[in-house]
Every structure is written in C-alpha cells, then in structure tokens.
PDB file of N, CA and C in Angstrom:
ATOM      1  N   UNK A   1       1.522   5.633  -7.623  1.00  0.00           N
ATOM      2  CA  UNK A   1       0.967   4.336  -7.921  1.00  0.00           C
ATOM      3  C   UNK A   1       0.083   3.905  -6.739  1.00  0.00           C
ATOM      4  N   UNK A   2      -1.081   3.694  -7.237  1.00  0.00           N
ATOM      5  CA  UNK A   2      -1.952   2.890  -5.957  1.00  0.00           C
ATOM      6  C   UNK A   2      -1.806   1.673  -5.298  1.00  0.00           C
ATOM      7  N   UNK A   3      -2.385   1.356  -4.203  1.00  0.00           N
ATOM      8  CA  UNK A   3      -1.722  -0.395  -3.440  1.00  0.00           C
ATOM      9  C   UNK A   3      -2.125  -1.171  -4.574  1.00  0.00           C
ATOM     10  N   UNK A   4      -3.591  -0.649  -4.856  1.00  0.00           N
ATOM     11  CA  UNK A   4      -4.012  -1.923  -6.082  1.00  0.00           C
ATOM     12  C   UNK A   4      -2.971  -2.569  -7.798  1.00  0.00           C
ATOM     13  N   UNK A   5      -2.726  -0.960  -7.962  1.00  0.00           N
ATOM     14  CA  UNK A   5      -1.684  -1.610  -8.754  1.00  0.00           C
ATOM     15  C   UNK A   5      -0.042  -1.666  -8.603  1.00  0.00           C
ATOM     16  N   UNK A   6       0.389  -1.600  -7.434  1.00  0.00           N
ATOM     17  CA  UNK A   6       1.251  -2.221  -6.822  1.00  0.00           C
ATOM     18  C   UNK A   6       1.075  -3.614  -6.355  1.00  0.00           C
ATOM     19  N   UNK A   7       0.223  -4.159  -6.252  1.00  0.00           N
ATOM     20  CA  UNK A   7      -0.104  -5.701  -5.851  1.00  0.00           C
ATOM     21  C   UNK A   7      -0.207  -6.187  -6.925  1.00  0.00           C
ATOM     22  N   UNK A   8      -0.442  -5.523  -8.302  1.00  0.00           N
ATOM     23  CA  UNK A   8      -1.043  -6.067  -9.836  1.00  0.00           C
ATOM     24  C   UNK A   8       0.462  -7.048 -10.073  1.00  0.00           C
ATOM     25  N   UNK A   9       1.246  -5.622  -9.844  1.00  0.00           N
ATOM     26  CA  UNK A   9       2.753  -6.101 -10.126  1.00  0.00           C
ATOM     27  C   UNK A   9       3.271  -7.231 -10.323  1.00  0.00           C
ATOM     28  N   UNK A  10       4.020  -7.787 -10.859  1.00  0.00           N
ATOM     29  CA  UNK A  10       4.528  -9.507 -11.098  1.00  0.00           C
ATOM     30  C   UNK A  10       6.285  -9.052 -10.068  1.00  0.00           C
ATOM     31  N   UNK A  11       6.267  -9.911  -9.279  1.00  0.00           N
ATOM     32  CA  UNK A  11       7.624  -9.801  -8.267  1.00  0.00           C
ATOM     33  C   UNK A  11       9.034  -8.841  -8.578  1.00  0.00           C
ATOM     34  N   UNK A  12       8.985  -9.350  -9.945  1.00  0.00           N
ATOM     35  CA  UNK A  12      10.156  -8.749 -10.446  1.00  0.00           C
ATOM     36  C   UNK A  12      10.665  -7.122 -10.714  1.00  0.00           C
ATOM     37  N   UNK A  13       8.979  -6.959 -10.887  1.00  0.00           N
ATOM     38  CA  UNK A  13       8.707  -5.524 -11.175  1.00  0.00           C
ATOM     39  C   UNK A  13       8.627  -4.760  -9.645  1.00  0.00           C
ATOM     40  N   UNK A  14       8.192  -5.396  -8.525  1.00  0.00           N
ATOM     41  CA  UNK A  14       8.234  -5.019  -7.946  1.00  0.00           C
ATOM     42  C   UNK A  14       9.290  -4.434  -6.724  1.00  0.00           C
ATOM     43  N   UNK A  15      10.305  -5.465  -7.436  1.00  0.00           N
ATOM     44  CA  UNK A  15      11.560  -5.469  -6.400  1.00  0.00           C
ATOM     45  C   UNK A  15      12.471  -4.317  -7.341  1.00  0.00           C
ATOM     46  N   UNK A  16      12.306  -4.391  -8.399  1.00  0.00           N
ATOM     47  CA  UNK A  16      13.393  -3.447  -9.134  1.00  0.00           C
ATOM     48  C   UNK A  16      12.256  -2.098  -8.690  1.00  0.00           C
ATOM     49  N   UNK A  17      11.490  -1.875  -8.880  1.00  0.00           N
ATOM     50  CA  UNK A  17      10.623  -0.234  -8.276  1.00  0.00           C
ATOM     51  C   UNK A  17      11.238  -0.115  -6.904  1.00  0.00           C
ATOM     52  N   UNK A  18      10.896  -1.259  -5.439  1.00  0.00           N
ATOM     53  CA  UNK A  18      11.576  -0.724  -4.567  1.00  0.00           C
ATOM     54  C   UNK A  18      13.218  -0.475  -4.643  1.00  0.00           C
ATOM     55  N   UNK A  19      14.181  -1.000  -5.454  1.00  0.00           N
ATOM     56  CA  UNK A  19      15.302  -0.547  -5.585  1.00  0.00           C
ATOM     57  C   UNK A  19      15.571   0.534  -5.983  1.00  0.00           C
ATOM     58  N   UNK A  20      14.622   0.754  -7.103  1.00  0.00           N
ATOM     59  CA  UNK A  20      15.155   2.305  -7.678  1.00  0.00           C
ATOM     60  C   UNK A  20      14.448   3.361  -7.056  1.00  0.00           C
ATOM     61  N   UNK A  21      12.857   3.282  -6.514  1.00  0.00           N
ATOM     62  CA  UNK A  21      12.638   4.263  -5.953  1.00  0.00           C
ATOM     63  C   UNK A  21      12.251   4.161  -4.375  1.00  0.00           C
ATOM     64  N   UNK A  22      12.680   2.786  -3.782  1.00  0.00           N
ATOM     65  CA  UNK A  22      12.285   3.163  -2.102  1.00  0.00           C
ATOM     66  C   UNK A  22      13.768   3.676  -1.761  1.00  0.00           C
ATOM     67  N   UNK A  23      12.994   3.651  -0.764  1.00  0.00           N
ATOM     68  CA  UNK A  23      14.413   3.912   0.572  1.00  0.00           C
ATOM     69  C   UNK A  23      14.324   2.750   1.869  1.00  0.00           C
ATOM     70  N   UNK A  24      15.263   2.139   1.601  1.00  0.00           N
ATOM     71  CA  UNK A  24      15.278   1.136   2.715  1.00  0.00           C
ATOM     72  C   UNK A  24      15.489   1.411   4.191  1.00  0.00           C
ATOM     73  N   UNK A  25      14.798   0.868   5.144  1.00  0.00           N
ATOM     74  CA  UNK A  25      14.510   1.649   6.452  1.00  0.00           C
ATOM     75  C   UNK A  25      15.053   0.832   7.386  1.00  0.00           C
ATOM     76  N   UNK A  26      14.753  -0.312   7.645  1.00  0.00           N
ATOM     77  CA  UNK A  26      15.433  -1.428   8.504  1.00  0.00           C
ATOM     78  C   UNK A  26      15.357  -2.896   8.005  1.00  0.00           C
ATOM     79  N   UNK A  27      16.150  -4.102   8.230  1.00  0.00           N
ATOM     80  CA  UNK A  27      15.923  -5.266   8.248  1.00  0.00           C
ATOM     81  C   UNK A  27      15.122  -6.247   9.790  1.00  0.00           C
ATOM     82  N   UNK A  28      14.674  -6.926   9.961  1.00  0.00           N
ATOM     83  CA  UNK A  28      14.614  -7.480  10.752  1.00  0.00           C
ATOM     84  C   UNK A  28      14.580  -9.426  10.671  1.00  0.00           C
ATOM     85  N   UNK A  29      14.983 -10.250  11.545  1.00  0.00           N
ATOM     86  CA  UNK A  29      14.882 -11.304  11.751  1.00  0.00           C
ATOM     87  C   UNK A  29      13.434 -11.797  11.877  1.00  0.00           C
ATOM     88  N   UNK A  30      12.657 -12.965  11.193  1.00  0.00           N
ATOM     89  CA  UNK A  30      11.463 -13.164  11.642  1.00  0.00           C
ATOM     90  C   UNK A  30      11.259 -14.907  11.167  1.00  0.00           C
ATOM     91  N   UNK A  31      11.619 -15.556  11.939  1.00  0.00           N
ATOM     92  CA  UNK A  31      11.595 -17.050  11.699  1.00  0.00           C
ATOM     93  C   UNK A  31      11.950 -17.333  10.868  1.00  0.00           C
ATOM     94  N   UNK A  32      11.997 -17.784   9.415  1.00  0.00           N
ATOM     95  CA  UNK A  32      12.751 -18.141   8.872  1.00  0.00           C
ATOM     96  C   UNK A  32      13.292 -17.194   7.234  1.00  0.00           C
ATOM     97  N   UNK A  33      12.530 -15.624   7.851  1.00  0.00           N
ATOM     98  CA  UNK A  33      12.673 -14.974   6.513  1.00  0.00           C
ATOM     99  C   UNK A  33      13.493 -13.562   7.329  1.00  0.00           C
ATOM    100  N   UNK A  34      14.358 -13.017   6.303  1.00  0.00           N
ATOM    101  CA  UNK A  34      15.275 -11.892   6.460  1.00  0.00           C
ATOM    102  C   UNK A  34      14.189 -10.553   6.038  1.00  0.00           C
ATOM    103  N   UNK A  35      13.480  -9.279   6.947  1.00  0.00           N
ATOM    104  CA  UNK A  35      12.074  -9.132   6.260  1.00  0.00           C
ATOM    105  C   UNK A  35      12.756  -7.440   6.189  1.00  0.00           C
ATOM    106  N   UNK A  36      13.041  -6.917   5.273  1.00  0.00           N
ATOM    107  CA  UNK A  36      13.635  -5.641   5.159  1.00  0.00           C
ATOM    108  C   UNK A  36      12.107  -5.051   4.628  1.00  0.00           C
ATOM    109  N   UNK A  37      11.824  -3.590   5.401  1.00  0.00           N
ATOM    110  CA  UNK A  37      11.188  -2.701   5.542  1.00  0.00           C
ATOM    111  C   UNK A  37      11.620  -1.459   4.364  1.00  0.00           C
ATOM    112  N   UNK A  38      11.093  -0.902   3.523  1.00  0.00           N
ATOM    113  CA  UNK A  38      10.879  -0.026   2.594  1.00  0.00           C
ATOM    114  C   UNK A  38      10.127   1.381   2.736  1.00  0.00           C
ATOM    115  N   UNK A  39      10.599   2.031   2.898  1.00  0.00           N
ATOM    116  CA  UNK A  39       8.688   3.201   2.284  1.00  0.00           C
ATOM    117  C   UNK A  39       9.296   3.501   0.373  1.00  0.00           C
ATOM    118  N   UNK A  40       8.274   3.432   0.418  1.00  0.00           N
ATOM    119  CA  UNK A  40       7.575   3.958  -1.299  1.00  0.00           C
ATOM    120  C   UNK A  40       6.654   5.342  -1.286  1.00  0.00           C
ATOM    121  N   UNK A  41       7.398   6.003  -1.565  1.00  0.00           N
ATOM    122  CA  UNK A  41       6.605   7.034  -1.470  1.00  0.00           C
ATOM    123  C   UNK A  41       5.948   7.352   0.036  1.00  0.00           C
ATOM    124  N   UNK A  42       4.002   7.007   0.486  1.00  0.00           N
ATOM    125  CA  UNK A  42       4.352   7.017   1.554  1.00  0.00           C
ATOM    126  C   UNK A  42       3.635   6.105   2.434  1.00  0.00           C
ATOM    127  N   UNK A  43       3.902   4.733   1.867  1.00  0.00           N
ATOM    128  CA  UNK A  43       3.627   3.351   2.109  1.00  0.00           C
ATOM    129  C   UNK A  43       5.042   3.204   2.492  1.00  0.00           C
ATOM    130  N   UNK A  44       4.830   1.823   3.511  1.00  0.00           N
ATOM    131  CA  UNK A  44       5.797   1.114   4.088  1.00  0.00           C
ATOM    132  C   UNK A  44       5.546  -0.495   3.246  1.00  0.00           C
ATOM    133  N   UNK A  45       6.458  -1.491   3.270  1.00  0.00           N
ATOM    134  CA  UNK A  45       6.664  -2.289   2.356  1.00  0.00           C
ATOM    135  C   UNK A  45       7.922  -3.088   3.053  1.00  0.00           C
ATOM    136  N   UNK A  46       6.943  -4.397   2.935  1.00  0.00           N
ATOM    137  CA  UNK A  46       7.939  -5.767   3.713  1.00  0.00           C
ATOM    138  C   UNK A  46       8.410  -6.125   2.718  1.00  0.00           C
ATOM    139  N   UNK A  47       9.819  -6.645   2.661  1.00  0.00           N
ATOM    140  CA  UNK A  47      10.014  -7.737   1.650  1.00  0.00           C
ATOM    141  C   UNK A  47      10.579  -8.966   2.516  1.00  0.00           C
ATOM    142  N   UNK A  48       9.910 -10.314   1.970  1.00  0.00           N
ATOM    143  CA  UNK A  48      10.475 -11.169   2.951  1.00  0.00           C
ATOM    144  C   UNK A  48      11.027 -12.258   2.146  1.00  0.00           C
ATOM    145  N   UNK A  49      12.524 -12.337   2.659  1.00  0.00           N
ATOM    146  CA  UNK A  49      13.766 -12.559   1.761  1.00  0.00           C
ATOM    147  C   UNK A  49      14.085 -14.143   2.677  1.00  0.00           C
ATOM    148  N   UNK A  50      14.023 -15.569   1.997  1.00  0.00           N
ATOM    149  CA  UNK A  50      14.239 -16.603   2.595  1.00  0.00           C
ATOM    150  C   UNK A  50      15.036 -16.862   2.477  1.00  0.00           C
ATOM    151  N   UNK A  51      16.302 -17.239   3.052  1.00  0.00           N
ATOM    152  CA  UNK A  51      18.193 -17.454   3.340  1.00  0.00           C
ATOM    153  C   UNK A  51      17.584 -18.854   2.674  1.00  0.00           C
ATOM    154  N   UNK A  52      17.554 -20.133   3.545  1.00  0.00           N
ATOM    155  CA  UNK A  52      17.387 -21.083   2.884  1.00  0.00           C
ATOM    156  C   UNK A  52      16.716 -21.640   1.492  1.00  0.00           C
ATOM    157  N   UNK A  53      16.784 -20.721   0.602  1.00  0.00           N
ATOM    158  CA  UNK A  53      15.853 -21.136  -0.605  1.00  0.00           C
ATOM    159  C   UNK A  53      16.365 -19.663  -1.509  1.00  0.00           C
ATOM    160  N   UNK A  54      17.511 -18.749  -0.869  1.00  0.00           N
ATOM    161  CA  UNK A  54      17.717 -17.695  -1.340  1.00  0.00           C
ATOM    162  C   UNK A  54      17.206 -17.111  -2.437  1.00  0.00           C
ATOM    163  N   UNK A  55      15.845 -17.083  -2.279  1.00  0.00           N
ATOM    164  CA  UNK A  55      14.794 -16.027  -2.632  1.00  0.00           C
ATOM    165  C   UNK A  55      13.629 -15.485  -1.856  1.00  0.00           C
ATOM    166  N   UNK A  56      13.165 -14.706  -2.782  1.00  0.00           N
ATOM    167  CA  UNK A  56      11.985 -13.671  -2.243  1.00  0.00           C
ATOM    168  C   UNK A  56      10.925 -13.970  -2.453  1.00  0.00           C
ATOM    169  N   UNK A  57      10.462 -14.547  -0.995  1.00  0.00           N
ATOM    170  CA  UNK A  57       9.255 -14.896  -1.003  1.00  0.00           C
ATOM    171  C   UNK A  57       8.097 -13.993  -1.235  1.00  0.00           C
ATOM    172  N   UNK A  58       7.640 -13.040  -0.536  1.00  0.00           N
ATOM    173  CA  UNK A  58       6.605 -12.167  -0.879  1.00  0.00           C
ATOM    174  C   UNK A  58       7.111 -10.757  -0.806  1.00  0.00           C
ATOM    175  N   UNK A  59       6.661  -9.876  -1.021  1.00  0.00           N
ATOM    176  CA  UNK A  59       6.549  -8.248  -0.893  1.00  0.00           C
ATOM    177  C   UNK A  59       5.118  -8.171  -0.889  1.00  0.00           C
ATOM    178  N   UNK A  60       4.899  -7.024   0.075  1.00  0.00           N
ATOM    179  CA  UNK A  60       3.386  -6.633   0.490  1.00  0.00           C
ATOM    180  C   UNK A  60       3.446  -5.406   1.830  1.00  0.00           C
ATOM    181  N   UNK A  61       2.478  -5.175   1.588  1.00  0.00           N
ATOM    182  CA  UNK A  61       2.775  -3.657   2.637  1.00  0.00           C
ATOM    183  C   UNK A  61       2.131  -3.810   3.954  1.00  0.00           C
ATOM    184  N   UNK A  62       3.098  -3.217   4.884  1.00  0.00           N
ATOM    185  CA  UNK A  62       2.922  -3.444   5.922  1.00  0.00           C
ATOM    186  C   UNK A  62       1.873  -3.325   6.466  1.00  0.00           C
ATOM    187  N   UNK A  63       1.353  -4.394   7.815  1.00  0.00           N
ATOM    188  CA  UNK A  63       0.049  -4.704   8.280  1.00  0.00           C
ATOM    189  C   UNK A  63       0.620  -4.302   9.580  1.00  0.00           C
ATOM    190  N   UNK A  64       0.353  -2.811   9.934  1.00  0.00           N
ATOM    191  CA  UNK A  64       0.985  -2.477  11.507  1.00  0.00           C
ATOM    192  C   UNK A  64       0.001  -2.768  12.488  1.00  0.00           C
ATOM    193  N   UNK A  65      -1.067  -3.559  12.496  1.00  0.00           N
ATOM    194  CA  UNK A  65      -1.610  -4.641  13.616  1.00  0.00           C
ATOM    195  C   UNK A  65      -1.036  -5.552  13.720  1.00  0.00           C
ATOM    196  N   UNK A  66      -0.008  -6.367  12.896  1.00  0.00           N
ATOM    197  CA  UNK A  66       0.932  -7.668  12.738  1.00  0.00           C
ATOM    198  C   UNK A  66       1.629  -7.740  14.577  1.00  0.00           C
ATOM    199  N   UNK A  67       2.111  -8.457  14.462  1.00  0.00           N
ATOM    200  CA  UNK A  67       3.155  -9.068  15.712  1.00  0.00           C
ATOM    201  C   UNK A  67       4.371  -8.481  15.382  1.00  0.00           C
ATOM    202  N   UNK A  68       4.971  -8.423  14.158  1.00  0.00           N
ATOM    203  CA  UNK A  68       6.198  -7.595  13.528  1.00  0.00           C
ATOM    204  C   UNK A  68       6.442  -6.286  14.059  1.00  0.00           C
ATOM    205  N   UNK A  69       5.640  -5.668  13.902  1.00  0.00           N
ATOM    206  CA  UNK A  69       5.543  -4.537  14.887  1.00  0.00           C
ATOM    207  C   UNK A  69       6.498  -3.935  15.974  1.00  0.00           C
ATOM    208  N   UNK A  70       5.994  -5.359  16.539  1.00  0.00           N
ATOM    209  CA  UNK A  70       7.254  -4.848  17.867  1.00  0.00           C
ATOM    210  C   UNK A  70       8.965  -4.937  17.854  1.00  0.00           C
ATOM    211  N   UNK A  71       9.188  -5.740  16.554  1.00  0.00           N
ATOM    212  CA  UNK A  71      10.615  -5.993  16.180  1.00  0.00           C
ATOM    213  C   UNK A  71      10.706  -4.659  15.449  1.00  0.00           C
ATOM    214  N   UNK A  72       9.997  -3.863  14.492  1.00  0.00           N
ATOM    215  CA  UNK A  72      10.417  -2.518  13.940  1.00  0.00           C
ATOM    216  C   UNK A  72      10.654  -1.287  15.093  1.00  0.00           C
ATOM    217  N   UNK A  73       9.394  -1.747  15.794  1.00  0.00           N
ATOM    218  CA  UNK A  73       9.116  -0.608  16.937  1.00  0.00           C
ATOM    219  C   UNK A  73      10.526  -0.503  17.624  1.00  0.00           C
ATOM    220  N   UNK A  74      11.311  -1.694  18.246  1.00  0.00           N
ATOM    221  CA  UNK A  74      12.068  -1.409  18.910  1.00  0.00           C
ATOM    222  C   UNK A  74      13.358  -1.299  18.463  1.00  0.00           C
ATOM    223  N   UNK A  75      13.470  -1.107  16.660  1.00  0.00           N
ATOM    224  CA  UNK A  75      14.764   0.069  16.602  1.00  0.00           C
ATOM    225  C   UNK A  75      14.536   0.888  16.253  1.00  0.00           C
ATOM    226  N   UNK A  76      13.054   1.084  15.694  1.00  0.00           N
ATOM    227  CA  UNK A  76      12.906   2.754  15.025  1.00  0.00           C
ATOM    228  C   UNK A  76      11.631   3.525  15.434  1.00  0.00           C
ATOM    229  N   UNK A  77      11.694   4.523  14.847  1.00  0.00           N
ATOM    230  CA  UNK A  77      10.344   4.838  15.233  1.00  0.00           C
ATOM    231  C   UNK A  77       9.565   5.184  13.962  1.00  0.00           C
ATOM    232  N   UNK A  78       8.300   4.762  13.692  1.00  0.00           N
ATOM    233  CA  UNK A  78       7.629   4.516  12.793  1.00  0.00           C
ATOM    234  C   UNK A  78       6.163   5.826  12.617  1.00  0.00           C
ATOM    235  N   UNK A  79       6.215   6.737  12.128  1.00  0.00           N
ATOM    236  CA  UNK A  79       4.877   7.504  11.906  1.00  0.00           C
ATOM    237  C   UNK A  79       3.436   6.760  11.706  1.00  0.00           C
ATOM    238  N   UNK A  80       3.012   5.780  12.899  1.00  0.00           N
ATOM    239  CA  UNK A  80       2.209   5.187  12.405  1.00  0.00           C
ATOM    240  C   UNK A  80       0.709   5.456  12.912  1.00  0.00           C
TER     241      UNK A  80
END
C-alpha cells in the first residue's frame, strides 16, 4: 500500500491494518499524547494516543527531522 493511500484511510481502518499487520516497536511519552511507533511493512508510523480524552488522535508516518527523534533514538536504534 502506498503513503498516499494509507493517508486516504478513514482512522478506523487505519488502526485495525496497524494491528493486524504492523509490528509495534516502542511507545514514547510526548506532552500530552502516549505516541507508539509501528513499521508497516517498511514505513515507520506514529500513533498518537491522548490519555485525557482516551482516544486517538492522529496516525501518520514518521517525520525523522521531528524533535521526537531523540526520545526513539535513545531506546532504540532506528535504520534511518
């Protein structure tokens, strides 16, 4: 599946695809969202999960120029 129609996606569709076919890689803390890391195939993929409002705010694939970066960087190591 391409980014383009992975972004087409409506949320729902998108969270049940990363369940059944990612592999979850790490969580991290990021102000006020819980942001668990995915690969899909061989895209990486934020999901950013809000405790206070206990839902999912966005899914979108990772922007490894972000500031986030350095919270993945320093438990894993990333092929980037």
């Amino acid at each position: 599946m391409s980014r383009e129609d992975f972004k087409k996606l409506p949320l729902h569709k998108k969270i049940h695809l990363l369940y059944t076919e990612g592999t979850f890689i790490v969580g991290i803390r990021y102000y006020t969202h819980k942001v668990n890391l995915y690969l899909l195939g061989d895209e990486y993929i934020e999901v950013f999960y809000n405790h206070k409002l206990d839902k999912i705010d966005n899914i979108d694939f990772l922007n490894v120029r972000h500031t986030r970066m350095k919270f993945y960087l320093d438990q894993i190591q990333l092929p980037i």
